[in-house]
PDB file of N, CA and C in Angstrom:
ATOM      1  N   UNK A   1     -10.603 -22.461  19.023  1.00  0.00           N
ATOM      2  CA  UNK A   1     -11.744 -22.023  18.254  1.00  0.00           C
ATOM      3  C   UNK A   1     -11.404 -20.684  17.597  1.00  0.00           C
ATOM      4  N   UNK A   2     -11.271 -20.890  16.317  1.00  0.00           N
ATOM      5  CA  UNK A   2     -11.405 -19.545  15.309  1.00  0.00           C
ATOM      6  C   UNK A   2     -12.596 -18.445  15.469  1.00  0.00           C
ATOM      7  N   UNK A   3     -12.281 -17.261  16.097  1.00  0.00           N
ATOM      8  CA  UNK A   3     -13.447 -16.392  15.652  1.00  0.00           C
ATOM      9  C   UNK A   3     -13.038 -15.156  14.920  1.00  0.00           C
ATOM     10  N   UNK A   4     -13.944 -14.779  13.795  1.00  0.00           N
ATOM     11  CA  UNK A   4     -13.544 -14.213  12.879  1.00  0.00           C
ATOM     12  C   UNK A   4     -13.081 -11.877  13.482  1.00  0.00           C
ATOM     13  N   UNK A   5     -12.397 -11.663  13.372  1.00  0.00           N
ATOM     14  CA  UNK A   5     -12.107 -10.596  13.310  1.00  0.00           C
ATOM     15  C   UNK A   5     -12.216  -8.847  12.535  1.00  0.00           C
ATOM     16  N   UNK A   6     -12.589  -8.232  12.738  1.00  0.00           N
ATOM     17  CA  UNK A   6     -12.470  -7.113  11.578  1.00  0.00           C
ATOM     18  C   UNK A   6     -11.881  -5.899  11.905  1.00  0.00           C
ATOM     19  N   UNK A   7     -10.565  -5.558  10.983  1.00  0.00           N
ATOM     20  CA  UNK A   7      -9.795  -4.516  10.911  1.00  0.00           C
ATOM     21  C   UNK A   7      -9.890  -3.666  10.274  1.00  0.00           C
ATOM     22  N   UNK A   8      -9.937  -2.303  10.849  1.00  0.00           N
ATOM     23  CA  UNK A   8      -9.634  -1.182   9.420  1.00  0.00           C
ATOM     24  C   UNK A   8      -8.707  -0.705   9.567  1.00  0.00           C
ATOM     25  N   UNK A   9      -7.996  -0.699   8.246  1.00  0.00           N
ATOM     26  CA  UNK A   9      -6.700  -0.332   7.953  1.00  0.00           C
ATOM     27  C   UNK A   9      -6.438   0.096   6.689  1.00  0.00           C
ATOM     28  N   UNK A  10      -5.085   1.462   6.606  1.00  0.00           N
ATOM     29  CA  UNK A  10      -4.967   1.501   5.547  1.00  0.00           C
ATOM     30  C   UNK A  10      -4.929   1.059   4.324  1.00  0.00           C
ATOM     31  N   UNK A  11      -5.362   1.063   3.228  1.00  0.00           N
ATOM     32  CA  UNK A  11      -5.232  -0.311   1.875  1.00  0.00           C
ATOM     33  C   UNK A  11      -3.866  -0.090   1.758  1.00  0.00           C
ATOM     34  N   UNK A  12      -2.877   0.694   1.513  1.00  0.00           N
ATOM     35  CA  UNK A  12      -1.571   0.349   1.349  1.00  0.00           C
ATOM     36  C   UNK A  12      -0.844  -0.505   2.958  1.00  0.00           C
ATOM     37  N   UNK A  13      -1.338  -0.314   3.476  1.00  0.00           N
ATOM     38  CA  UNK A  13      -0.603  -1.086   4.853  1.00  0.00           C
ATOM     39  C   UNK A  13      -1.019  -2.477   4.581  1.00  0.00           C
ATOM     40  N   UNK A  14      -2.316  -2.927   4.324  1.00  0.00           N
ATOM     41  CA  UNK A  14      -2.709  -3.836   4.438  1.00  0.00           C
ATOM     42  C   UNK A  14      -2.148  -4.527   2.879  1.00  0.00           C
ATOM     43  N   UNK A  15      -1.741  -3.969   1.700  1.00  0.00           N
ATOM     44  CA  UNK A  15      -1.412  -4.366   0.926  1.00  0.00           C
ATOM     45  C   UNK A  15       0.696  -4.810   0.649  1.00  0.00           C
ATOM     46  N   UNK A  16       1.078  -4.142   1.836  1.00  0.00           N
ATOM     47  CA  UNK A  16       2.139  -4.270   1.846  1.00  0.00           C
ATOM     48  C   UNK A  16       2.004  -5.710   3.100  1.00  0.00           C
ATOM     49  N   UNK A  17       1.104  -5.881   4.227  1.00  0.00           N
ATOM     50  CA  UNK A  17       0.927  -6.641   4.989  1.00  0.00           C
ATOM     51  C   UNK A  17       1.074  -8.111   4.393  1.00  0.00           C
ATOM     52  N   UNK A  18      -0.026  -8.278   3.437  1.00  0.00           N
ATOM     53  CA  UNK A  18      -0.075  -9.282   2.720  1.00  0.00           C
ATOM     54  C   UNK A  18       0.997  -9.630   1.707  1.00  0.00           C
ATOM     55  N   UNK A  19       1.618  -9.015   0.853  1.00  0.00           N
ATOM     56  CA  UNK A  19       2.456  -9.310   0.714  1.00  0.00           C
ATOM     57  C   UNK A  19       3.590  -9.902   1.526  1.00  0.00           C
ATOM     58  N   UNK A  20       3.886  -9.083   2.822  1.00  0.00           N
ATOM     59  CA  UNK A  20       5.136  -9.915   3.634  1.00  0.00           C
ATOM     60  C   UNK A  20       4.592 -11.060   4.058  1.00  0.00           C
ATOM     61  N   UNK A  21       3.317 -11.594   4.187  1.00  0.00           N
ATOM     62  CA  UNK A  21       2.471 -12.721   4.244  1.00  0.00           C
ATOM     63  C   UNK A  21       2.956 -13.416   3.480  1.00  0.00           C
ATOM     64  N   UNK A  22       2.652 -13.246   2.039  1.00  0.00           N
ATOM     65  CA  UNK A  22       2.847 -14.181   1.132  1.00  0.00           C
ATOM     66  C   UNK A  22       4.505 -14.582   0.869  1.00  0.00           C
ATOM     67  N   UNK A  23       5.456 -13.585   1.168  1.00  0.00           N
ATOM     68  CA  UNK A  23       7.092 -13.853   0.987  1.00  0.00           C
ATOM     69  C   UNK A  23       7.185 -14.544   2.375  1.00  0.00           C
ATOM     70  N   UNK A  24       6.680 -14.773   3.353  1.00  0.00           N
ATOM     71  CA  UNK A  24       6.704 -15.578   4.317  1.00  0.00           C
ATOM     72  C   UNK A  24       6.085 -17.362   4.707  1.00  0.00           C
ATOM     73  N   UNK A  25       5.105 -17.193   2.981  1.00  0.00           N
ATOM     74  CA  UNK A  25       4.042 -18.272   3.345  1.00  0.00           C
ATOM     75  C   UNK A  25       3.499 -18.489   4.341  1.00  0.00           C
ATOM     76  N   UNK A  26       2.776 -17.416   4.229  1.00  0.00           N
ATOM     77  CA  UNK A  26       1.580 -17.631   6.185  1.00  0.00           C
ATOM     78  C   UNK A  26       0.690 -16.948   5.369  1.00  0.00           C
ATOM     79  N   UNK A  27      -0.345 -16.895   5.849  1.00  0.00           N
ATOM     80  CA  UNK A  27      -1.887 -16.106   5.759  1.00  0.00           C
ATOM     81  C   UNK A  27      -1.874 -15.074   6.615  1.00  0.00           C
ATOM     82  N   UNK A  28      -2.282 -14.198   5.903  1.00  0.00           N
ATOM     83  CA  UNK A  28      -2.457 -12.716   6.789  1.00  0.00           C
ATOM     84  C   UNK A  28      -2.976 -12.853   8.253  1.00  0.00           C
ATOM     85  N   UNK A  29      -4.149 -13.993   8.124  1.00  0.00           N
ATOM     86  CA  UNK A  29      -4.600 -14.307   9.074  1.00  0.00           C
ATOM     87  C   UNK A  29      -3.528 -14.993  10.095  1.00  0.00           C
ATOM     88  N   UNK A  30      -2.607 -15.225   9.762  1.00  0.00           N
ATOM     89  CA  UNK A  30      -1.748 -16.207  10.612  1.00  0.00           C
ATOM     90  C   UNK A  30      -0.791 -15.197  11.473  1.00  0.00           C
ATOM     91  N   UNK A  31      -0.433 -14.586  10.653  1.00  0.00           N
ATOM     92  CA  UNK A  31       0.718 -13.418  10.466  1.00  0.00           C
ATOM     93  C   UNK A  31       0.521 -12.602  11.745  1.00  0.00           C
ATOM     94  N   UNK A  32      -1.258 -11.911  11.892  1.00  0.00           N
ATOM     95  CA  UNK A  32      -1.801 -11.216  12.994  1.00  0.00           C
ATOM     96  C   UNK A  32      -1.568 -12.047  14.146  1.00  0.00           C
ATOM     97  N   UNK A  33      -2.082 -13.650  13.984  1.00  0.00           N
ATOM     98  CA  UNK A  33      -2.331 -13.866  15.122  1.00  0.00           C
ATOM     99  C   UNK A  33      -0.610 -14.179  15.658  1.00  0.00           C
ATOM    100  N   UNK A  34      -0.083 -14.643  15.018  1.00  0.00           N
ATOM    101  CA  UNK A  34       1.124 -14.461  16.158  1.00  0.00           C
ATOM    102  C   UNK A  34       1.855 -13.357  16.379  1.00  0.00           C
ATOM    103  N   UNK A  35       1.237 -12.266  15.812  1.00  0.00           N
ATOM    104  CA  UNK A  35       1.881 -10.834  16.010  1.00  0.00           C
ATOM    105  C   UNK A  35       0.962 -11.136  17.463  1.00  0.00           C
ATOM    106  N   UNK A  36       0.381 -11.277  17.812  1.00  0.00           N
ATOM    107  CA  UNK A  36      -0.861 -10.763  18.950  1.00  0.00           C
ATOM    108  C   UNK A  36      -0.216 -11.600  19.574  1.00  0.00           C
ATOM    109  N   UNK A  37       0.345 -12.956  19.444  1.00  0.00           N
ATOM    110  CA  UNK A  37       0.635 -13.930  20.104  1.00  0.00           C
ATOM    111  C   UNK A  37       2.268 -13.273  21.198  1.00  0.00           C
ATOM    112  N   UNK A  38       2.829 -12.710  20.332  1.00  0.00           N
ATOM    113  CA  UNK A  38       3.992 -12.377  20.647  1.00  0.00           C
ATOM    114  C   UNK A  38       4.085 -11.063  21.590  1.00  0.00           C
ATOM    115  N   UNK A  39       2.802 -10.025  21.288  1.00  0.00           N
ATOM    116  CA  UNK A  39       2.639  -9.275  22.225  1.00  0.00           C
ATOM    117  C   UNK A  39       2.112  -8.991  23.116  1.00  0.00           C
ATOM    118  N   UNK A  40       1.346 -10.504  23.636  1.00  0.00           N
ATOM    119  CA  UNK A  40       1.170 -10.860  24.584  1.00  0.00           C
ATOM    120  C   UNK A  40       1.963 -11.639  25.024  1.00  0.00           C
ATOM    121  N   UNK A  41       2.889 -12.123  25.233  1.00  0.00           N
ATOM    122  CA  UNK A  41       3.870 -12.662  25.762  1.00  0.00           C
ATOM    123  C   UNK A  41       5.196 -12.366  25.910  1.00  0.00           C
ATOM    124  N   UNK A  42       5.047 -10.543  25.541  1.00  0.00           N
ATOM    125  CA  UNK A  42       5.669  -9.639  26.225  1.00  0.00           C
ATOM    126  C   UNK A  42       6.476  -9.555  27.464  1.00  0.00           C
ATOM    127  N   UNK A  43       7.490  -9.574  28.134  1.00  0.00           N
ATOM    128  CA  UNK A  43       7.418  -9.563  29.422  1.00  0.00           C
ATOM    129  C   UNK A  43       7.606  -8.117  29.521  1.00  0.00           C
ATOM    130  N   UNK A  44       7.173  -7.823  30.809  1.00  0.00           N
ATOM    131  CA  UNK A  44       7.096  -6.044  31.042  1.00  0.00           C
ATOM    132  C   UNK A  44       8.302  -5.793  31.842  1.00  0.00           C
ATOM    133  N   UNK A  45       8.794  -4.334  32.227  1.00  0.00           N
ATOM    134  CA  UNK A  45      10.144  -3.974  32.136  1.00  0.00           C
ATOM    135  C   UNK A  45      10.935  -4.534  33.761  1.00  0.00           C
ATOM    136  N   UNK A  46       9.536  -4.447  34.881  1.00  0.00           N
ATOM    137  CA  UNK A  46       9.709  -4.868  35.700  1.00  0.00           C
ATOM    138  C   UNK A  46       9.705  -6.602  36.104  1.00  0.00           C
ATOM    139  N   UNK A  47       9.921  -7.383  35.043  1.00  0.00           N
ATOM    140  CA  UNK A  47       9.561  -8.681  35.248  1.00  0.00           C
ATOM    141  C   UNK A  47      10.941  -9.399  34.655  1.00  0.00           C
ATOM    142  N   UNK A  48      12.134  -8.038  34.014  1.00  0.00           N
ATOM    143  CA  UNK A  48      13.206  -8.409  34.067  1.00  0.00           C
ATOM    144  C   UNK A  48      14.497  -8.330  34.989  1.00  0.00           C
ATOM    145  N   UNK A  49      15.139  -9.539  35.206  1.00  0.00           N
ATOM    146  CA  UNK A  49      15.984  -9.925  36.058  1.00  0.00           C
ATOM    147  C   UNK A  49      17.064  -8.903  36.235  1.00  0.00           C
ATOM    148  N   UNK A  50      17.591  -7.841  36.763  1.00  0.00           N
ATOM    149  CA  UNK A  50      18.281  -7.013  37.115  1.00  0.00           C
ATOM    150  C   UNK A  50      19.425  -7.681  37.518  1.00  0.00           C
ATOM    151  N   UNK A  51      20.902  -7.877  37.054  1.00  0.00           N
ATOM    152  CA  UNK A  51      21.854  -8.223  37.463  1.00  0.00           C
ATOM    153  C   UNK A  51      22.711  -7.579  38.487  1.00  0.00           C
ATOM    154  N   UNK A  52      23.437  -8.604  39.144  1.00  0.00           N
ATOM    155  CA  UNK A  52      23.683  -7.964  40.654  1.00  0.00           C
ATOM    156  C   UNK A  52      24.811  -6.516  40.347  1.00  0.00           C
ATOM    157  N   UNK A  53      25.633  -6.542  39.485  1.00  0.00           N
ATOM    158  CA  UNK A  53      26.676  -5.284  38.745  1.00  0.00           C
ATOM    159  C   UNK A  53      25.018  -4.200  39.120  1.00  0.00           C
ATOM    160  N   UNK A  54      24.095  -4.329  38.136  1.00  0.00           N
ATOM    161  CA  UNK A  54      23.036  -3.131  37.841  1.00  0.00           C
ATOM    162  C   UNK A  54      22.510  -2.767  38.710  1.00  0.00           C
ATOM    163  N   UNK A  55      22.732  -3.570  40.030  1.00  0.00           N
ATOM    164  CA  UNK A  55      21.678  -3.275  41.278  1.00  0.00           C
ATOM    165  C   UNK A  55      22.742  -2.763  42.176  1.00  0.00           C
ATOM    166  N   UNK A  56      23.683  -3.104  42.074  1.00  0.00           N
ATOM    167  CA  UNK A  56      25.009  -2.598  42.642  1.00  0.00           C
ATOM    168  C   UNK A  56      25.118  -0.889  42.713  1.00  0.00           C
ATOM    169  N   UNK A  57      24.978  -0.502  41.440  1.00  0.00           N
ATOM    170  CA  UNK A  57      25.135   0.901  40.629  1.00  0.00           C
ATOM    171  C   UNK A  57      24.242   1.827  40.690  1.00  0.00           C
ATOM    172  N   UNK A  58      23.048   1.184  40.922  1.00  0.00           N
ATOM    173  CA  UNK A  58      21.597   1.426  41.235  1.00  0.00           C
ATOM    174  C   UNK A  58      21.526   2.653  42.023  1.00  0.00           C
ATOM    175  N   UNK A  59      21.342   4.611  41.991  1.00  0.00           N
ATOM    176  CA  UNK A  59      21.150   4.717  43.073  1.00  0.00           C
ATOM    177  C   UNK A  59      22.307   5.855  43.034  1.00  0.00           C
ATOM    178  N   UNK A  60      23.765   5.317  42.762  1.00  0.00           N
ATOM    179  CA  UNK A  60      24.852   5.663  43.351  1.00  0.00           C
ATOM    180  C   UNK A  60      25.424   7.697  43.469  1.00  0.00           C
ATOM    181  N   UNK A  61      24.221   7.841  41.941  1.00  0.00           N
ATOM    182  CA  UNK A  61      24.130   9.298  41.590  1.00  0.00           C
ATOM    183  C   UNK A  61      22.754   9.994  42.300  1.00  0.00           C
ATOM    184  N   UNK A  62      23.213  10.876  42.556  1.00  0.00           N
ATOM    185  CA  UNK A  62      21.659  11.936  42.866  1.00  0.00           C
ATOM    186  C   UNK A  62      21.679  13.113  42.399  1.00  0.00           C
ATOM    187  N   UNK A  63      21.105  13.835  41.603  1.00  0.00           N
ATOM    188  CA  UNK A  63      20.887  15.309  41.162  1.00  0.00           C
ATOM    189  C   UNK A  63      19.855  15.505  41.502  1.00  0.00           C
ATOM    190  N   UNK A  64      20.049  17.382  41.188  1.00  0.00           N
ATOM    191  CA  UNK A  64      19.350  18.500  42.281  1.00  0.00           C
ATOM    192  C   UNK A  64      17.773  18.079  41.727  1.00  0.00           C
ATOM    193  N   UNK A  65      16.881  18.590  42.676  1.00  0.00           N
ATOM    194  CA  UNK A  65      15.276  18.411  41.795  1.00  0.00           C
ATOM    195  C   UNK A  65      15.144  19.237  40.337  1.00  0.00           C
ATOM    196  N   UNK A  66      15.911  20.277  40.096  1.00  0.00           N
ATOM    197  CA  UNK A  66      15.549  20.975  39.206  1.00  0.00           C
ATOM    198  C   UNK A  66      16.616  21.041  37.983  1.00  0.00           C
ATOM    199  N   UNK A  67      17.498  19.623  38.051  1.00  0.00           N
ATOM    200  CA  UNK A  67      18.483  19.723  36.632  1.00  0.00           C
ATOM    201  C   UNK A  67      17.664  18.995  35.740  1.00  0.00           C
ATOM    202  N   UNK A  68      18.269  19.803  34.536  1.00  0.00           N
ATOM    203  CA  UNK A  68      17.420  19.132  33.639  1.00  0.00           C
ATOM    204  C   UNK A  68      18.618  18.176  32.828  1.00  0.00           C
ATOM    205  N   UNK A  69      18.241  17.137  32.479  1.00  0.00           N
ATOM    206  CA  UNK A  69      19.711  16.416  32.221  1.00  0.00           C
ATOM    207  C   UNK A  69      19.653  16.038  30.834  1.00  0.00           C
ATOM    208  N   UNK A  70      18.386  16.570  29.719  1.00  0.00           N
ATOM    209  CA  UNK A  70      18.200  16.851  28.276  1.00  0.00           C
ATOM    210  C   UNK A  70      18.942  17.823  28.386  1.00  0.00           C
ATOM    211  N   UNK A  71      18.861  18.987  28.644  1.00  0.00           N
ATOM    212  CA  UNK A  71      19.250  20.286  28.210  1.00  0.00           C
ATOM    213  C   UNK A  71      20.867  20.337  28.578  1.00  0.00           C
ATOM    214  N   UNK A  72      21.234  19.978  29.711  1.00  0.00           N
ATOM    215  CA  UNK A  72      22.462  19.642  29.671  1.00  0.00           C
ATOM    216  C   UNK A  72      23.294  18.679  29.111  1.00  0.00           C
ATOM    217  N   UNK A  73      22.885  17.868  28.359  1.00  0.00           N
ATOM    218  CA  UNK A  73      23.379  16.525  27.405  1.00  0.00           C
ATOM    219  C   UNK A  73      23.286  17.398  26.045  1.00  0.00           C
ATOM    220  N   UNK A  74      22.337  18.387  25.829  1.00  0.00           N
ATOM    221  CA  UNK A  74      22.202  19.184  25.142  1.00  0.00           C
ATOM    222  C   UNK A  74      23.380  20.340  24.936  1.00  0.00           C
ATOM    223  N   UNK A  75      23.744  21.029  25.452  1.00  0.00           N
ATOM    224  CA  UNK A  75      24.660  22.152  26.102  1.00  0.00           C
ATOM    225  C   UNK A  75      25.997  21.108  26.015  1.00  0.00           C
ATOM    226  N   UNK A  76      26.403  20.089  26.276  1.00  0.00           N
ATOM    227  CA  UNK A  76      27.529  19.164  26.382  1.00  0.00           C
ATOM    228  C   UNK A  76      27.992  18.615  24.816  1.00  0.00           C
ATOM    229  N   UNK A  77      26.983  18.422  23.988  1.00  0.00           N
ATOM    230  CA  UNK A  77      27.338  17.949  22.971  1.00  0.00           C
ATOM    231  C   UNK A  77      27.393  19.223  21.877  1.00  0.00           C
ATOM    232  N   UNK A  78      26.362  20.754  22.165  1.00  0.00           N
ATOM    233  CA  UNK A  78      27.020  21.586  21.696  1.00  0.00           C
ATOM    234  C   UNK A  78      28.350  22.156  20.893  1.00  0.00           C
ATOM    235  N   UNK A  79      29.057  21.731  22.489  1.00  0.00           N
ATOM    236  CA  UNK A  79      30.316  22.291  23.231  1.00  0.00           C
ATOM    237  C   UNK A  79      31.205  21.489  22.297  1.00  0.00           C
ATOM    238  N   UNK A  80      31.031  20.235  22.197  1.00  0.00           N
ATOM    239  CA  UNK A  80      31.801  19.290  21.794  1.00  0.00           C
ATOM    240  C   UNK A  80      32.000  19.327  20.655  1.00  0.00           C
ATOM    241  N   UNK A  81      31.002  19.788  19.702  1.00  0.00           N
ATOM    242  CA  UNK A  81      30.794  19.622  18.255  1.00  0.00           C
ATOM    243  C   UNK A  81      31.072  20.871  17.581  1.00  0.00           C
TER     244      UNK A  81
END
């Protein structure tokens, strides 16, 4: 059962929308719903299969509570460059 929807959205978004609609031959209307379709059928990060190598590795490092490991990836590529 179709029930009707209402969006507000930019007119240029929605005008570039429809267009990739139309170079696709779908209806805008179509276009949304399997955008919605697809992000609901998402799987979430924990519902992927971890291979035994990744679970292996899992763990194997520990740093102090207080490194910061931006600022030092930071400071490292500095150095490098």
């Amino acid at each position: 059962m179709n029930v009707k929807l209402t969006l507000n959205l930019n007119k240029d978004i929605i005008e570039r929308a429809k267009d990739y609609a139309r170079n696709k031959n779908q209806s805008l209307s179509a276009l949304v719903q399997n955008y919605f379709i697809f992000l609901s059928e998402q799987k979430k990060t924990e519902e992927f299969e971890i291979s035994p190598n990744v679970k292996e590795l899992s763990g194997i490092i520990s740093l102090d509570d207080g490194f910061d490991l931006k600022k030092e990836y930071g400071t490292h590529i500095l150095k490098k460059y």
